[in-house]
Protein backbone atom coordinates (compact mmCIF):
# COMPACT_ATOMS: atom_id res chain seq x y z
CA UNK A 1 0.00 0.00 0.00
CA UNK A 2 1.56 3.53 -0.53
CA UNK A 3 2.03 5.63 1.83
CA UNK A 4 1.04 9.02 0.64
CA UNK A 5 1.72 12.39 2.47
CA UNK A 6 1.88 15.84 2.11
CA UNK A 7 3.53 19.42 2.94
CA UNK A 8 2.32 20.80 5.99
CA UNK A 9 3.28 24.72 5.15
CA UNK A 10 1.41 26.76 6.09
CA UNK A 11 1.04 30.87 5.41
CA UNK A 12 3.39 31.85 2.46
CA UNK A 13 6.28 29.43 0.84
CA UNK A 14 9.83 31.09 0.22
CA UNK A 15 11.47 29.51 -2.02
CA UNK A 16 14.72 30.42 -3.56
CA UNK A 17 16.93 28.63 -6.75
CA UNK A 18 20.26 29.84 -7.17
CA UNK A 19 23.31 28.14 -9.34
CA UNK A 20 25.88 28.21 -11.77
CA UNK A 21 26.82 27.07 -14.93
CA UNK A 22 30.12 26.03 -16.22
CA UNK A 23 30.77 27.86 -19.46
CA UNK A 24 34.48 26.59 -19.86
CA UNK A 25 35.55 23.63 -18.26
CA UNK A 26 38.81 24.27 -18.37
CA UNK A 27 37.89 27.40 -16.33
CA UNK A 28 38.50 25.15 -12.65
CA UNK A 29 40.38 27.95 -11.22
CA UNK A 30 37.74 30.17 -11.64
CA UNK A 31 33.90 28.41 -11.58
CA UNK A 32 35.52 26.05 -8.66
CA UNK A 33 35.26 28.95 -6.02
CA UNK A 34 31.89 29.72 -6.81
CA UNK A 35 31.04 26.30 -6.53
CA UNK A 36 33.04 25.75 -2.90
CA UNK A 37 31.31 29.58 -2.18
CA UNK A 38 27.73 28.13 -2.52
CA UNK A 39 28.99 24.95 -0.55
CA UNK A 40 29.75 26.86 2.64
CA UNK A 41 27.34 29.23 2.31
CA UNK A 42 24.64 25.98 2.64
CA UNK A 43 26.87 24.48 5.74
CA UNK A 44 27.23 27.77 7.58
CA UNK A 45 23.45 28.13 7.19
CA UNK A 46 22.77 24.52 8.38
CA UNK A 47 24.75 25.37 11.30
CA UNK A 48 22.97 28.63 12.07
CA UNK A 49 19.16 27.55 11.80
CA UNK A 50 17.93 31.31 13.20
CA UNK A 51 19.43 32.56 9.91
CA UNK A 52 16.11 31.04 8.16
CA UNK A 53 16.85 28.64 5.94
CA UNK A 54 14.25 25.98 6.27
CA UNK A 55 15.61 23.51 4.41
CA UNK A 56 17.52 23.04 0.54
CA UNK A 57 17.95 20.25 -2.17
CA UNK A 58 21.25 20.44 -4.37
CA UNK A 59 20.38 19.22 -7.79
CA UNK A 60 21.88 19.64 -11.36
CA UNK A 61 20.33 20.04 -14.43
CA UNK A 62 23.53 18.97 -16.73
CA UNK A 63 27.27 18.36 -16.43
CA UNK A 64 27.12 22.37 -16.04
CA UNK A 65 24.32 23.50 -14.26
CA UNK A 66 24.54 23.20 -10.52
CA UNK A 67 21.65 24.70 -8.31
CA UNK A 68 19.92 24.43 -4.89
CA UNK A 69 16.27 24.97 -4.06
CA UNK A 70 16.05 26.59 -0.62
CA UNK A 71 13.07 26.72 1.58
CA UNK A 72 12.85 30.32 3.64
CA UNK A 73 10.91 30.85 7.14
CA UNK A 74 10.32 34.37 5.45
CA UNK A 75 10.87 36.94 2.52
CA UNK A 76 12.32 39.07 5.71
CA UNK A 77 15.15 36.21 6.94
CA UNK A 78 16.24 36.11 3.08
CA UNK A 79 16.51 39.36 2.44
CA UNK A 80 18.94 39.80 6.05
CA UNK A 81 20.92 36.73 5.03
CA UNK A 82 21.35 38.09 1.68
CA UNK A 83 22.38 41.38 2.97
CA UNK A 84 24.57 41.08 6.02
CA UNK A 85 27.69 42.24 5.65
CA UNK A 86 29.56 40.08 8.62
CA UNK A 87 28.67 36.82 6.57
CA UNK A 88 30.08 34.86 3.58
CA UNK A 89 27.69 35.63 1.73
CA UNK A 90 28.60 39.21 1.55
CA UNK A 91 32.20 38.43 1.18
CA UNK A 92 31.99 35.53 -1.88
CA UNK A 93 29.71 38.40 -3.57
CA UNK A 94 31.88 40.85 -3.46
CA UNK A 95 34.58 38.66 -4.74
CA UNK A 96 32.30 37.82 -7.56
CA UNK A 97 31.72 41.06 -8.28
CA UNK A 98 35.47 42.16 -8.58
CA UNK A 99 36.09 39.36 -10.72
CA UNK A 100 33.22 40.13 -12.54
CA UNK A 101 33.92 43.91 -13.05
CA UNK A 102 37.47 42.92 -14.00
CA UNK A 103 36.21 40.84 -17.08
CA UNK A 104 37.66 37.59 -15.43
CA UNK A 105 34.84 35.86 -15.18
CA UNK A 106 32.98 36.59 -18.20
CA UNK A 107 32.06 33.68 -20.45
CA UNK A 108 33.50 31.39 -18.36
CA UNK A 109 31.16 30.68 -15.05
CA UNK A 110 27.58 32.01 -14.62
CA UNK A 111 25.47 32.26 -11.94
CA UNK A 112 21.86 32.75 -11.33
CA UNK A 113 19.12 33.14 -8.91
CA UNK A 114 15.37 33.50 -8.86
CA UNK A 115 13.78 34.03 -5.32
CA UNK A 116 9.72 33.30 -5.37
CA UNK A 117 6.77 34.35 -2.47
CA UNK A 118 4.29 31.73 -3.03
CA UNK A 119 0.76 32.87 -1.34
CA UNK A 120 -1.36 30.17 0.51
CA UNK A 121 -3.41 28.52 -1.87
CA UNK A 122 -1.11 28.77 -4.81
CA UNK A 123 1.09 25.81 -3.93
CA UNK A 124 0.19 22.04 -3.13
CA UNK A 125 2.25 19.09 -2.79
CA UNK A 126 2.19 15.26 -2.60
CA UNK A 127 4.35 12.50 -2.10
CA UNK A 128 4.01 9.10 -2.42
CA UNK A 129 6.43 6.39 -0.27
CA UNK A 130 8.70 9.35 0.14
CA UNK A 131 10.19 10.63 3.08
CA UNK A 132 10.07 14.38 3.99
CA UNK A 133 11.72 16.06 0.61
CA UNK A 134 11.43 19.42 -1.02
CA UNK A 135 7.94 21.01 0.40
CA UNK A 136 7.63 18.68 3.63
CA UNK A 137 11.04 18.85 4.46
CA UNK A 138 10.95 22.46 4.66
CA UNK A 139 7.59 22.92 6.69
CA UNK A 140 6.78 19.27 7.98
CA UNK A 141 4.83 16.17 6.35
CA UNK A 142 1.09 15.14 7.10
CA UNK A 143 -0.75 12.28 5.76
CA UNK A 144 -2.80 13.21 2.71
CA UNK A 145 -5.69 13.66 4.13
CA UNK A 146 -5.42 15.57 6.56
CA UNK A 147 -5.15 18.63 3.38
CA UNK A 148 -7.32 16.57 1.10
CA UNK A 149 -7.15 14.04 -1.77
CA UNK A 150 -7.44 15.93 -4.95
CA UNK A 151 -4.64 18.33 -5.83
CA UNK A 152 -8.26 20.63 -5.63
CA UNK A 153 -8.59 20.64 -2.03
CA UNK A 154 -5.28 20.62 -1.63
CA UNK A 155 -5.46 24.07 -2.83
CA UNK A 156 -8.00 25.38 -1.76
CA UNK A 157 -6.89 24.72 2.17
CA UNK A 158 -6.28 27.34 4.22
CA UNK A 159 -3.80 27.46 7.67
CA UNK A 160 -5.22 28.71 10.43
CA UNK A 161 -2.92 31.72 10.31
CA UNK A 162 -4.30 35.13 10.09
CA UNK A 163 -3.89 36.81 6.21
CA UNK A 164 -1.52 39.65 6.55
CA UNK A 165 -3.12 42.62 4.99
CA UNK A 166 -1.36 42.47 1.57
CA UNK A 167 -3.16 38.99 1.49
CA UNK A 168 -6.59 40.27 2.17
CA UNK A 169 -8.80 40.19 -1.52
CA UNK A 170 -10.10 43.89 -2.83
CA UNK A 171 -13.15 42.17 -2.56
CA UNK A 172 -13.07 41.23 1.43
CA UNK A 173 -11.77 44.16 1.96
CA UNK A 174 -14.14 47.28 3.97
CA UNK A 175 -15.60 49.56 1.42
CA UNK A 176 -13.65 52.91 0.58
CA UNK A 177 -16.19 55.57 2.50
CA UNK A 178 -17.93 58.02 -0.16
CA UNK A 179 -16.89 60.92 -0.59
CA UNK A 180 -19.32 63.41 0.93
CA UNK A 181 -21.34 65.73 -1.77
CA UNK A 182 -21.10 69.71 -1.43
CA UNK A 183 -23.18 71.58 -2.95
């Protein structure tokens, strides 16, 4: 019988791909340190769980492309990793950046990101004989249904967390009073 589960995340999902590319193999002395950079970057943030990061998968999408998909608590604990200037982060992209700037790196490594705030109700998951992966990792796993069989209901469930205000609908929110009439 399978087992099947799903994500228990609830509120928003932060989710964040970043990765390189080898353009020149040859390049090692150059795409090499980006690729140790992101390494400890991921084991300095495993270490320091307060920092946010809920949880990441390292995959590859070719002998060149190397990425992660990380799992944020929030947009906020992102943005103050990404910005800190006592951690590595701050020091591998500035290193980057020289490089960059100096034409060193150019055509020979890229890198990439895309960051993504996923609202409640735009993001379902299931998993079948799996342990806790992606999703579930990240925010917990419940049995299937407990959030409902069909991807559907999966959907359309909603945490018991309050909406924020930027996630209340136009339509729910209090009418705009009239102006008043002069005259």
């Amino acid at each position: 019988m399978v087992t099947r589960t799903t994500a228990d995340a609830k509120g928003d999902v932060v989710v964040l791909l970043i990765g390189m590319r080898i353009n020149r193999f040859w390049a090692v002395h150059l795409w090499l340190p980006v690729m140790l950079a992101m390494l400890r970057m991921l084991r300095d943030l495993r270490r320091e769980p307060e920092q946010g990061l809920l949880s990441r998968v390292l995959l590859t999408a070719s002998p060149r492309t190397y990425y992660v998909v990380q799992y944020w608590e929030s947009k906020e604990r992102l943005y103050a990793y990404a910005t800190a200037p006592d951690a590595f982060h701050h020091k591998a992209w500035a290193r980057l950046n020289r490089k960059e700037r100096s034409g060193k790196l150019r055509g020979q490594v890229g890198i990439w990101h895309e960051a993504y705030i996923v609202p409640e109700g735009s993001y379902e998951a299931i998993y079948g004989d799996m342990p806790a992966f992606g999703l579930a990792a990240a925010h917990g796993q419940v049995p299937l249904e407990k959030r409902g069989r069909y991807a559907k209901d999966r959907f359309a469930y909603r945490s018991q967390k309050a909406p924020g205000p930027e996630r209340v609908a136009q339509s729910e929110r209090a009418p705009e009073p009239e102006p008043e009439k002069t005259g």
